[in-house]
Protein backbone atom coordinates (compact mmCIF):
# COMPACT_ATOMS: atom_id res chain seq x y z
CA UNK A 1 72.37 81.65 128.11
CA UNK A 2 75.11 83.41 126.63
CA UNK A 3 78.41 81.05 126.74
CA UNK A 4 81.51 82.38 128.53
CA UNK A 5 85.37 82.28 127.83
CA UNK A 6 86.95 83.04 130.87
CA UNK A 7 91.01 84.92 129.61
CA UNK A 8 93.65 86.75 132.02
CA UNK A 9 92.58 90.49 132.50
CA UNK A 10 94.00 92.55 129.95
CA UNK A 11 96.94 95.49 131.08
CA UNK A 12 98.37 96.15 127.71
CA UNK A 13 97.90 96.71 124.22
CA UNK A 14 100.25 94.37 123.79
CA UNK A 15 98.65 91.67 125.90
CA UNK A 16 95.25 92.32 124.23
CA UNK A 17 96.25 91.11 120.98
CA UNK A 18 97.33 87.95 122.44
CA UNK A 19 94.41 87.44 124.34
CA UNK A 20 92.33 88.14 121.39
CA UNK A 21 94.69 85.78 119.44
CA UNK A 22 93.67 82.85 122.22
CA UNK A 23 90.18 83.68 121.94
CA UNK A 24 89.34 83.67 117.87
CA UNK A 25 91.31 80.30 117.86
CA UNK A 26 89.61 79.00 120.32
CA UNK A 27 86.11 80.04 119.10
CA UNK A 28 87.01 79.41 115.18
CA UNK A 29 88.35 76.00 116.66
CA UNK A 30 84.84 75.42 117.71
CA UNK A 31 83.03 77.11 114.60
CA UNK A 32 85.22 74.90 112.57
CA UNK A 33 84.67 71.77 114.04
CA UNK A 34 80.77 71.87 113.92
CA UNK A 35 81.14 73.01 110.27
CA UNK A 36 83.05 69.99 110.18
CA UNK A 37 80.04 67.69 111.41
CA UNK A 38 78.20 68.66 109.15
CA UNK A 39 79.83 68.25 106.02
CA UNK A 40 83.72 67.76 105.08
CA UNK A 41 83.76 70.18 101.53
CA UNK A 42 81.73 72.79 102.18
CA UNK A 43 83.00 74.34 98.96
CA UNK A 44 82.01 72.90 95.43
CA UNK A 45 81.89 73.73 92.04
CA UNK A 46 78.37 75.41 90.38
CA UNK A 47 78.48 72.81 87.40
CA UNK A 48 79.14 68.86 88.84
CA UNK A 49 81.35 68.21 86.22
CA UNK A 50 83.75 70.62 86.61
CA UNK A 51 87.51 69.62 86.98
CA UNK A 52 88.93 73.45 87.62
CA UNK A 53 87.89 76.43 87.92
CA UNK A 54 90.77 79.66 87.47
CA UNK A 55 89.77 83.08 88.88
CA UNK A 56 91.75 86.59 89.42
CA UNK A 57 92.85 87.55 92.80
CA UNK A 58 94.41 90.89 94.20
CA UNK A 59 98.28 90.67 95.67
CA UNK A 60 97.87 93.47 98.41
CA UNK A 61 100.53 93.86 101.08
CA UNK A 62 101.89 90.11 100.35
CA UNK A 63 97.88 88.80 101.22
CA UNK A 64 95.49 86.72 99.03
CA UNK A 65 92.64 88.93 98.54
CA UNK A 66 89.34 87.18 97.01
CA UNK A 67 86.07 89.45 95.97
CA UNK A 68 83.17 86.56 96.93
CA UNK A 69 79.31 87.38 97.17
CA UNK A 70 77.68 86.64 100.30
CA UNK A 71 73.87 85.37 99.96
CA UNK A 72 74.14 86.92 96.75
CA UNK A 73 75.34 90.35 97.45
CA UNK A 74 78.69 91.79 96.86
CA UNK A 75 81.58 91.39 96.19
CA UNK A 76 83.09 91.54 99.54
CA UNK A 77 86.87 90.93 100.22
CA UNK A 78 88.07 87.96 101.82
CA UNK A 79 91.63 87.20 102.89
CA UNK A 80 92.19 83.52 101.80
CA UNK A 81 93.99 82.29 104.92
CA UNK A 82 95.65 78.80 105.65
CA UNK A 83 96.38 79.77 109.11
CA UNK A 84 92.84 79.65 110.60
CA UNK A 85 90.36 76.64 111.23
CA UNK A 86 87.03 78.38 109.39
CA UNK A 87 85.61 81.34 108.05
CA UNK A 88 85.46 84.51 109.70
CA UNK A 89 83.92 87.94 108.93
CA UNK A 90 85.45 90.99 110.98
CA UNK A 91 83.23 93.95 109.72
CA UNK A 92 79.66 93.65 111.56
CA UNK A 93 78.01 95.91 109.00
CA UNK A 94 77.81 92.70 107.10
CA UNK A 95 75.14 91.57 109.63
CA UNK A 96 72.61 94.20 108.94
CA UNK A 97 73.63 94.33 105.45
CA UNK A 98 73.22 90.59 104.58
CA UNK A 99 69.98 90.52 107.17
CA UNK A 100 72.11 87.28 108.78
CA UNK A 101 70.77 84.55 111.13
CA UNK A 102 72.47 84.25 114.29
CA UNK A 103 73.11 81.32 115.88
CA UNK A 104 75.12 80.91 119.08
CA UNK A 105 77.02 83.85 120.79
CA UNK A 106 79.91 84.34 122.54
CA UNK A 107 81.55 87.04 125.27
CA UNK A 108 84.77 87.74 124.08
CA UNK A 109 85.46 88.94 127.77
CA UNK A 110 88.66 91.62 128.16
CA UNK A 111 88.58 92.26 124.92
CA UNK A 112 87.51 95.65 124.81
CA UNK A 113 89.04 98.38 127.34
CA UNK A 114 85.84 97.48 129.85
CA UNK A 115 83.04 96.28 127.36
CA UNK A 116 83.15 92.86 126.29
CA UNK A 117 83.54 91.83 122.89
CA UNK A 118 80.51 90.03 121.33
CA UNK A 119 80.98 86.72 118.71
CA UNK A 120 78.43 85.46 116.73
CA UNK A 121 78.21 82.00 115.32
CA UNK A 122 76.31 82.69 111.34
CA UNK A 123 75.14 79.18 110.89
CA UNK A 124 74.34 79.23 107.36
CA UNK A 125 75.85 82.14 104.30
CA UNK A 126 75.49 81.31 100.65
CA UNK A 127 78.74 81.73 99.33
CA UNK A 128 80.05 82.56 95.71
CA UNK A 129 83.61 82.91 94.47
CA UNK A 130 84.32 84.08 90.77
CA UNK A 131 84.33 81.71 88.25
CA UNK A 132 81.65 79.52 89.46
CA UNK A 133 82.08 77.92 93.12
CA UNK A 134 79.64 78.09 95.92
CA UNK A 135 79.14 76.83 99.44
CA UNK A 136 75.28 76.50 99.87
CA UNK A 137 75.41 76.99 104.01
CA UNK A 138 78.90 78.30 104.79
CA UNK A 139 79.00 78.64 109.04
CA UNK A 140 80.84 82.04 109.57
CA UNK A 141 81.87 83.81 112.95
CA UNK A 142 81.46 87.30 112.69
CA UNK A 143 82.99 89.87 115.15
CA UNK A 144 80.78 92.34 116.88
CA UNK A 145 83.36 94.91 116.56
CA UNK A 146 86.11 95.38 113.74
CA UNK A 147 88.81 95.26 116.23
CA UNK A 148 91.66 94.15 113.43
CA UNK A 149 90.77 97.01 111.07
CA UNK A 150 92.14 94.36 108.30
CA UNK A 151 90.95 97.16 105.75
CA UNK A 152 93.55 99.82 107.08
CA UNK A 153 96.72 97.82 106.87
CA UNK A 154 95.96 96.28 103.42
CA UNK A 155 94.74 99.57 102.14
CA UNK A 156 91.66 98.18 100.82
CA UNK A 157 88.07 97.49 102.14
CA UNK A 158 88.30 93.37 103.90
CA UNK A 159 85.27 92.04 105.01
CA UNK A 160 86.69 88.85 106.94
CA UNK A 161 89.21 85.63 105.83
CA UNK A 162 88.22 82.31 104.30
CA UNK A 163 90.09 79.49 106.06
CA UNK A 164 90.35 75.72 106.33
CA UNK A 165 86.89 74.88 104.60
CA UNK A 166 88.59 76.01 101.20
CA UNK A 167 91.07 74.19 100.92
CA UNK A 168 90.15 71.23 102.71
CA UNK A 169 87.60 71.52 99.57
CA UNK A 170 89.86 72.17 96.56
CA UNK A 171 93.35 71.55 95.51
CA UNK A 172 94.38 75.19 95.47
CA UNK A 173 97.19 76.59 92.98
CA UNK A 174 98.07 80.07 93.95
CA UNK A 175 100.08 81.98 90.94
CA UNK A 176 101.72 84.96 92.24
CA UNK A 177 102.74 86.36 89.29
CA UNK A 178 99.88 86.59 87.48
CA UNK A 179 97.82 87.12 90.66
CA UNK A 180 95.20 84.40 90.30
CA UNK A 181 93.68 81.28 91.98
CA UNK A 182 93.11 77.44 90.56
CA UNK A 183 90.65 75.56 92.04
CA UNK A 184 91.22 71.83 91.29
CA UNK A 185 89.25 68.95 91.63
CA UNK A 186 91.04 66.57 94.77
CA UNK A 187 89.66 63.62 92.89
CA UNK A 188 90.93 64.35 89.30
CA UNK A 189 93.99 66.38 90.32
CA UNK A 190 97.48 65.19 88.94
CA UNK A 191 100.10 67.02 90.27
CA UNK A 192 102.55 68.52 88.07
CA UNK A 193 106.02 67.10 87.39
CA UNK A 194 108.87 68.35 86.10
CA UNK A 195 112.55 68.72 87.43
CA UNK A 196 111.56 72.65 88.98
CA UNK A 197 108.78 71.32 90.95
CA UNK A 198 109.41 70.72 94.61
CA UNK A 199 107.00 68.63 97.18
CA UNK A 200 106.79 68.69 100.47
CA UNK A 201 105.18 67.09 102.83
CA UNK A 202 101.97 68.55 104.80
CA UNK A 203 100.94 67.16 108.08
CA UNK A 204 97.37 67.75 109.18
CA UNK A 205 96.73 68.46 112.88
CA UNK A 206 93.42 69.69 113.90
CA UNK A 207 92.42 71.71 110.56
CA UNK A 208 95.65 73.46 109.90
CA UNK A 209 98.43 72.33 107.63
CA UNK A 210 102.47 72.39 108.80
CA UNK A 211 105.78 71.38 107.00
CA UNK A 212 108.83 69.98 108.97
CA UNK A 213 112.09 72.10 107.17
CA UNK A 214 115.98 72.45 107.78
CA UNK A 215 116.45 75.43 108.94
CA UNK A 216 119.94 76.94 109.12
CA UNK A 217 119.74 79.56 112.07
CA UNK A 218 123.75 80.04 111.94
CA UNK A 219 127.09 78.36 110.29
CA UNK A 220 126.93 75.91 113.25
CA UNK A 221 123.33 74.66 113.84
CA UNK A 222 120.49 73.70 111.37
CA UNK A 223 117.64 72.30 113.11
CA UNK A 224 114.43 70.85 111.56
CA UNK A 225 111.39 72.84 112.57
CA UNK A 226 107.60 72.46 112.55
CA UNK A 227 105.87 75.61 111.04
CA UNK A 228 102.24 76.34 110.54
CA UNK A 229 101.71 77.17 106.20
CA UNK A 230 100.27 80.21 106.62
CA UNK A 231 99.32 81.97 103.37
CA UNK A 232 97.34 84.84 105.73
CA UNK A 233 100.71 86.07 107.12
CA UNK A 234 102.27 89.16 105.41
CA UNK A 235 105.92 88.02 106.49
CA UNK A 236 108.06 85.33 105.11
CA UNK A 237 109.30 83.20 108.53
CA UNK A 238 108.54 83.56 111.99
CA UNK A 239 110.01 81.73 115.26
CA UNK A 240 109.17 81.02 118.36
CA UNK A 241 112.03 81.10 120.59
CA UNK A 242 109.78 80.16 123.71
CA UNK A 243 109.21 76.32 121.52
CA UNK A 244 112.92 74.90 121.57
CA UNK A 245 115.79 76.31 123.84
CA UNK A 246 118.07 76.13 120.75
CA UNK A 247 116.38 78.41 119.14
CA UNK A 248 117.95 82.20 120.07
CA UNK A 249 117.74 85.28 119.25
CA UNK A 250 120.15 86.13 116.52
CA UNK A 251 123.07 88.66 116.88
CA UNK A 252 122.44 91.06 114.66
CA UNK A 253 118.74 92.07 114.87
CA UNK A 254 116.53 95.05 114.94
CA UNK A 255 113.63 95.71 117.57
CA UNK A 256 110.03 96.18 116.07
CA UNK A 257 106.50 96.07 115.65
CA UNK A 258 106.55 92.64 113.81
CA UNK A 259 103.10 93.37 111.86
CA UNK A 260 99.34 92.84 112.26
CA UNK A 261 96.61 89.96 111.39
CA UNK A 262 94.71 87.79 113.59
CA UNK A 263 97.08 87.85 116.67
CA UNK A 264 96.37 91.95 116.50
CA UNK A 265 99.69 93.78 116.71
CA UNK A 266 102.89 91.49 117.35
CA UNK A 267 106.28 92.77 119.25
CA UNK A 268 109.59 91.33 118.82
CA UNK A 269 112.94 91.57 116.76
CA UNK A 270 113.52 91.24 113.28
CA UNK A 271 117.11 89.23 112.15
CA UNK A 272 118.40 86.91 109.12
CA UNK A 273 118.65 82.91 109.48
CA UNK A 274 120.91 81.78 107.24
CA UNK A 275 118.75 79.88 105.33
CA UNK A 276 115.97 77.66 104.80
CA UNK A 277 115.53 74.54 103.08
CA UNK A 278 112.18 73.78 100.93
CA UNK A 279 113.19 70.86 99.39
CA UNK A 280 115.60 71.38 96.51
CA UNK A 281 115.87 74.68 96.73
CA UNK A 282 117.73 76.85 99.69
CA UNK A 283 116.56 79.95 100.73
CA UNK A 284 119.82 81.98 101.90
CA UNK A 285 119.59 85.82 104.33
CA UNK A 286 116.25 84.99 104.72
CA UNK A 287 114.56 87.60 107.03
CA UNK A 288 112.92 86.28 110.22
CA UNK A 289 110.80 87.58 112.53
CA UNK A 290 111.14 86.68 116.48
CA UNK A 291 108.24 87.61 118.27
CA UNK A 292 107.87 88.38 122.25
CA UNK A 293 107.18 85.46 124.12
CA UNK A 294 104.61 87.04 125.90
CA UNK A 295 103.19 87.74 122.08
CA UNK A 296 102.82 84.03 121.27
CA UNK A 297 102.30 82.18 124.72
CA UNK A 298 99.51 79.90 124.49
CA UNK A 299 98.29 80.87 121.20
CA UNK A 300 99.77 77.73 119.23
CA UNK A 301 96.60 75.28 119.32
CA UNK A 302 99.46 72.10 118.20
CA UNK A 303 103.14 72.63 119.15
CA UNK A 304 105.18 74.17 116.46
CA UNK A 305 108.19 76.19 116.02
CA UNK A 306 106.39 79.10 113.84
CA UNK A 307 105.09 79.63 110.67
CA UNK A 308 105.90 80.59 106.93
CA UNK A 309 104.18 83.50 105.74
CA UNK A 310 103.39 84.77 102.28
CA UNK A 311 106.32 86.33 101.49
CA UNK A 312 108.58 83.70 101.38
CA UNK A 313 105.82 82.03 99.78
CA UNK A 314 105.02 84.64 96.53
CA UNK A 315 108.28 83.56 95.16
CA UNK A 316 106.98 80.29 94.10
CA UNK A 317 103.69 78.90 92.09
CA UNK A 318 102.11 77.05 94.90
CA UNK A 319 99.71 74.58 94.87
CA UNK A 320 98.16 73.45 98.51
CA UNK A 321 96.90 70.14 98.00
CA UNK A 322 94.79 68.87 101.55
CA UNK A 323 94.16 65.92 100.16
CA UNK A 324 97.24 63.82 99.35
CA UNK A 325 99.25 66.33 102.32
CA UNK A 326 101.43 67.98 99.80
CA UNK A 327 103.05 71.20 99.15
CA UNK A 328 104.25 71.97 95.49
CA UNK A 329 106.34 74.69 94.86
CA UNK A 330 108.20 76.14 91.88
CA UNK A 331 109.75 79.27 91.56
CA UNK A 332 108.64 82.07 89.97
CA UNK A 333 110.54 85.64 88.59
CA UNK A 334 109.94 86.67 92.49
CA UNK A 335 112.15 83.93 93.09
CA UNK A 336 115.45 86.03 93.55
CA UNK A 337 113.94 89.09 94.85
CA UNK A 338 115.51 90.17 97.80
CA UNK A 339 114.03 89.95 101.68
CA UNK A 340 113.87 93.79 102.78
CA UNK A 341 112.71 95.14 106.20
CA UNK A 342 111.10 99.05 106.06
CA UNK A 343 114.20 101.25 105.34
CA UNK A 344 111.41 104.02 106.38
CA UNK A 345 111.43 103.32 110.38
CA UNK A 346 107.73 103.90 110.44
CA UNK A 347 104.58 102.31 110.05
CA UNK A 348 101.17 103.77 107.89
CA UNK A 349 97.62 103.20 108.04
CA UNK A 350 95.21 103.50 105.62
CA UNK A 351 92.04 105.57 105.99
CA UNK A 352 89.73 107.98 104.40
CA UNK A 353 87.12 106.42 102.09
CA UNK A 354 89.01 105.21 99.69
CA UNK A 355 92.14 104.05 102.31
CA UNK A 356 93.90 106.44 100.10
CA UNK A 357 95.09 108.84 102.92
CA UNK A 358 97.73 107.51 105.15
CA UNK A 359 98.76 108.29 108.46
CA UNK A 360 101.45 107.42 110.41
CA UNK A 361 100.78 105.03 112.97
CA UNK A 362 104.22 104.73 114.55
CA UNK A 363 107.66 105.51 114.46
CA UNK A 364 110.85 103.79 114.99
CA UNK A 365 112.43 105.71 117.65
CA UNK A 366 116.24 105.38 115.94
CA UNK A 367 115.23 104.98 112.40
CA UNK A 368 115.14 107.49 109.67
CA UNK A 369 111.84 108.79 109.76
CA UNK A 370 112.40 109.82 113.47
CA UNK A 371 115.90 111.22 112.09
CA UNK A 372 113.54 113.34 109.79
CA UNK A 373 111.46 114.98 112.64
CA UNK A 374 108.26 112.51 111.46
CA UNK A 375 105.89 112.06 114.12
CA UNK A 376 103.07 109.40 114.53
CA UNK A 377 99.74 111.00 113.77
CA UNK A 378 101.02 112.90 110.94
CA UNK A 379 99.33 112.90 107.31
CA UNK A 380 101.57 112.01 104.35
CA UNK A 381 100.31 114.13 101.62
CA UNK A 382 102.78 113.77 98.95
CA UNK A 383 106.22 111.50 98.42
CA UNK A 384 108.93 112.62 95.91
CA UNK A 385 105.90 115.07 94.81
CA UNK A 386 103.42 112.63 93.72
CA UNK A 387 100.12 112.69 95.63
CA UNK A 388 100.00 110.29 98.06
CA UNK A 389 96.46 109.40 97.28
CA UNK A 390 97.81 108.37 93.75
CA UNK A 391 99.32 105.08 95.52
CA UNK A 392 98.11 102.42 97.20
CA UNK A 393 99.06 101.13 100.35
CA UNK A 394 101.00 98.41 98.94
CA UNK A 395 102.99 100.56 96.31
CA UNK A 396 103.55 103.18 98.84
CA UNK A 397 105.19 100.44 101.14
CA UNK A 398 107.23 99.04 97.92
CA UNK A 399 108.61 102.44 98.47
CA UNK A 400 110.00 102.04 101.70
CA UNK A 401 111.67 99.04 101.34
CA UNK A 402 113.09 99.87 97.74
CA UNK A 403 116.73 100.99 98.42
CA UNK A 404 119.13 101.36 100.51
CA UNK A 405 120.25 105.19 100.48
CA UNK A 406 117.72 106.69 98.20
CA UNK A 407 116.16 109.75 99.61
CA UNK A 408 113.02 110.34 99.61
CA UNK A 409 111.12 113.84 99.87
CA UNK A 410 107.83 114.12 102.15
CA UNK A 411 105.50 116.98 102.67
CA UNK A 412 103.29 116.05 105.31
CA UNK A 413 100.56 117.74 107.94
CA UNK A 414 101.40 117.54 111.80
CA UNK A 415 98.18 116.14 113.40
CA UNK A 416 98.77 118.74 116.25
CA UNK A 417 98.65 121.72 114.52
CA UNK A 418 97.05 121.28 110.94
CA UNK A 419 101.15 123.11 109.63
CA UNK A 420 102.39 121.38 106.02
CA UNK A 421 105.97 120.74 106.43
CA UNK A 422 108.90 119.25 104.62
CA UNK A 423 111.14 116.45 105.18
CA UNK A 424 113.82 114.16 103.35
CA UNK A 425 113.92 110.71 104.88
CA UNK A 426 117.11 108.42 103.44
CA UNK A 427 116.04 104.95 103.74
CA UNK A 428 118.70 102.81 105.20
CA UNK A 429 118.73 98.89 105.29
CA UNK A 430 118.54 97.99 109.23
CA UNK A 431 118.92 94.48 109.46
């Protein structure tokens, strides 16, 4: 019999990535915890007495993308995500691909605008990762449908995210800078010292990681707050105004489409705390995101105040250590880089077969772009006259958060009529 999760009927968009958001936690929740059963490091190295193991990553659109084989075919792209309890795959092509086993499935029900949404529990996936790790039976839930299209917001072909199971596997050392991954023994790891070197503390609830930090939210209150470390989130900190009635909305802030990842598309406002505390070092004008309450209610499996995202995180070498619940951080040349919204006022997908044509998805009704007559549905085909298709998604959105009054030049096709046409958008710092 196929196993039901009864969720409110869906009315919006909006409302249907929260739903969604519900659902996958509470199915990888499940997923997770009979992967847990079975065996507590799912992940190990090819040769026993390995100590390490140091592989490349991609940096795309401030996400942790791994190439890993699957049952010996590949490589596929993985998001490397701290924020979910297992492993999840998102494209179903991967089924009939990888000729995969099914175990048990699951109605995603309201998921779809009057179908159902399928889930399938993959029991057992041989698993590589570069360098020489494997997971001889990996359990997997796979999506029936590719409802996240993770591939057109990074810009690059993702097949799914690996979760808890890593790193509840490995000490994990993430270098930024250099873009690549250290996988460390738990039993032989020493963490480094030195006077740059910051630890923090990680709690473990459930199979997710959080940090208790000082937040300064104005010049007269600094609160300590619970977030979620979560190194799948493109953002640097987010709130949750609906988890402490100090916590408000700040002045100055900007409405927007807060971003994309397993929650589907997130509403809210964009604003500055005044800084954040990681130990010895104090994060000042860092930018925040607020999202709806209606975005986050009853997604948050433990209660917590938010979460810190990757882009907060980039600026440091991190190492995630499971094990002895400890977060190491030291900064890197990110470290002073400044926290920058979209100066655009409009947000691009990737598509085409290469996710090397981009479209725009939506449009800030008072930003710039909108200023500039830019539309949603139109095709950017060149910026400052270099082909688009000469930049990927992550350079092209380097671009629109690079300065405050640069201009730059578009030519792009209107989606309506097939007509080229010209436009100069000034970017202009919003929040």
């Amino acid at each position: 019999m196929l196993p039901r999760i009864c969720i409110i009927p869906l009315f919006s968009g909006r409302a249907r990535a929260v739903r969604m958001a519900v659902l996958l936690g509470l199915l990888l929740g499940l997923v997770g915890a009979r992967a847990g059963q079975a065996q507590q490091a799912s992940f190990q190295f090819e040769k026993s007495r390995q100590r390490q193991v140091r592989t490349p990553f991609l940096l795309q659109r401030n996400l942790i993308i791994l190439p890993i084989w699957l049952n010996k075919q590949g490589p596929y792209n993985f998001i490397l995500d701290t924020g979910i309890n297992s492993c999840l795959i998102t494209d179903p092509r991967l089924r009939q691909e990888l000729n995969l086993t099914v175990g048990g499935r699951f109605l995603v029900a309201g998921a779809g605008e009057e179908n159902p949404l399928e889930a399938f529990q993959i029991p057992a996936v041989a698993v590589s990762l570069p360098g020489g790790i494997k997971a001889p039976a990996q359990s997997f839930l796979m999506l029936s449908e590719d409802v996240l299209n993770l591939s057109g917001y990074v810009g690059i072909p993702v097949h799914g995210l690996l979760g808890a199971d890593v790193f509840r596997s490995f000490v994990v050392e993430v270098d930024p800078v250099a873009e690549a991954l250290t996988f460390h023994d738990p039993a032989q790891f020493r963490a480094p010292r030195g006077r740059r070197w910051a630890r923090l503390p990680l709690d473990m609830e459930g199979r997710k990681s959080y940090l208790t930090l000082p937040v300064q939210l104005n010049d007269s209150l600094k609160l300590p707050l619970k977030l979620v470390l979560d190194t799948g989130a493109g953002h640097a900190l987010s709130l949750e105004t609906t988890s402490d009635a100090r916590l408000q909305l700040p002045p100055q802030r900007l409405r927007s489409q807060l971003g994309r990842g397993l929650n589907g598309n997130i509403n809210g406002y964009l604003g500055r705390v005044s800084a954040l505390e990681l130990g010895r070092y104090r994060v000042p004008a860092l930018l925040t995101s607020f999202p709806d309450a209606a975005d986050v209610a009853q997604r948050a499996e433990v209660p917590r105040n938010g979460n810190l995202g990757f882009e907060l995180l980039k600026r440091f070498t991190v190492i995630i250590d499971y094990t002895h619940n400890q977060l190491l951080l030291r900064p890197n040349e990110k470290y002073r880089d400044p926290f920058e919204h979209d100066m655009c006022g409009f947000e691009v997908l990737a598509t085409g077969p290469n996710y090397r044509q981009y479209r725009v998805l939506r449009v800030e009704a008072t930003g710039p772009a909108a200023d500039a007559g830019i539309q949603p549905g139109d095709e950017i085909l060149s910026i400052n006259l270099l082909p688009a298709e000469a930049l990927s998604l992550t350079q092209l959105s380097r671009l629109l958060h690079s300065a405050d009054g640069r201009q730059l030049l578009f030519v792009l096709r209107r989606a309506s009529t097939g007509d080229l046409f010209t436009t100069t958008v000034r970017l202009k710092r919003q929040i």
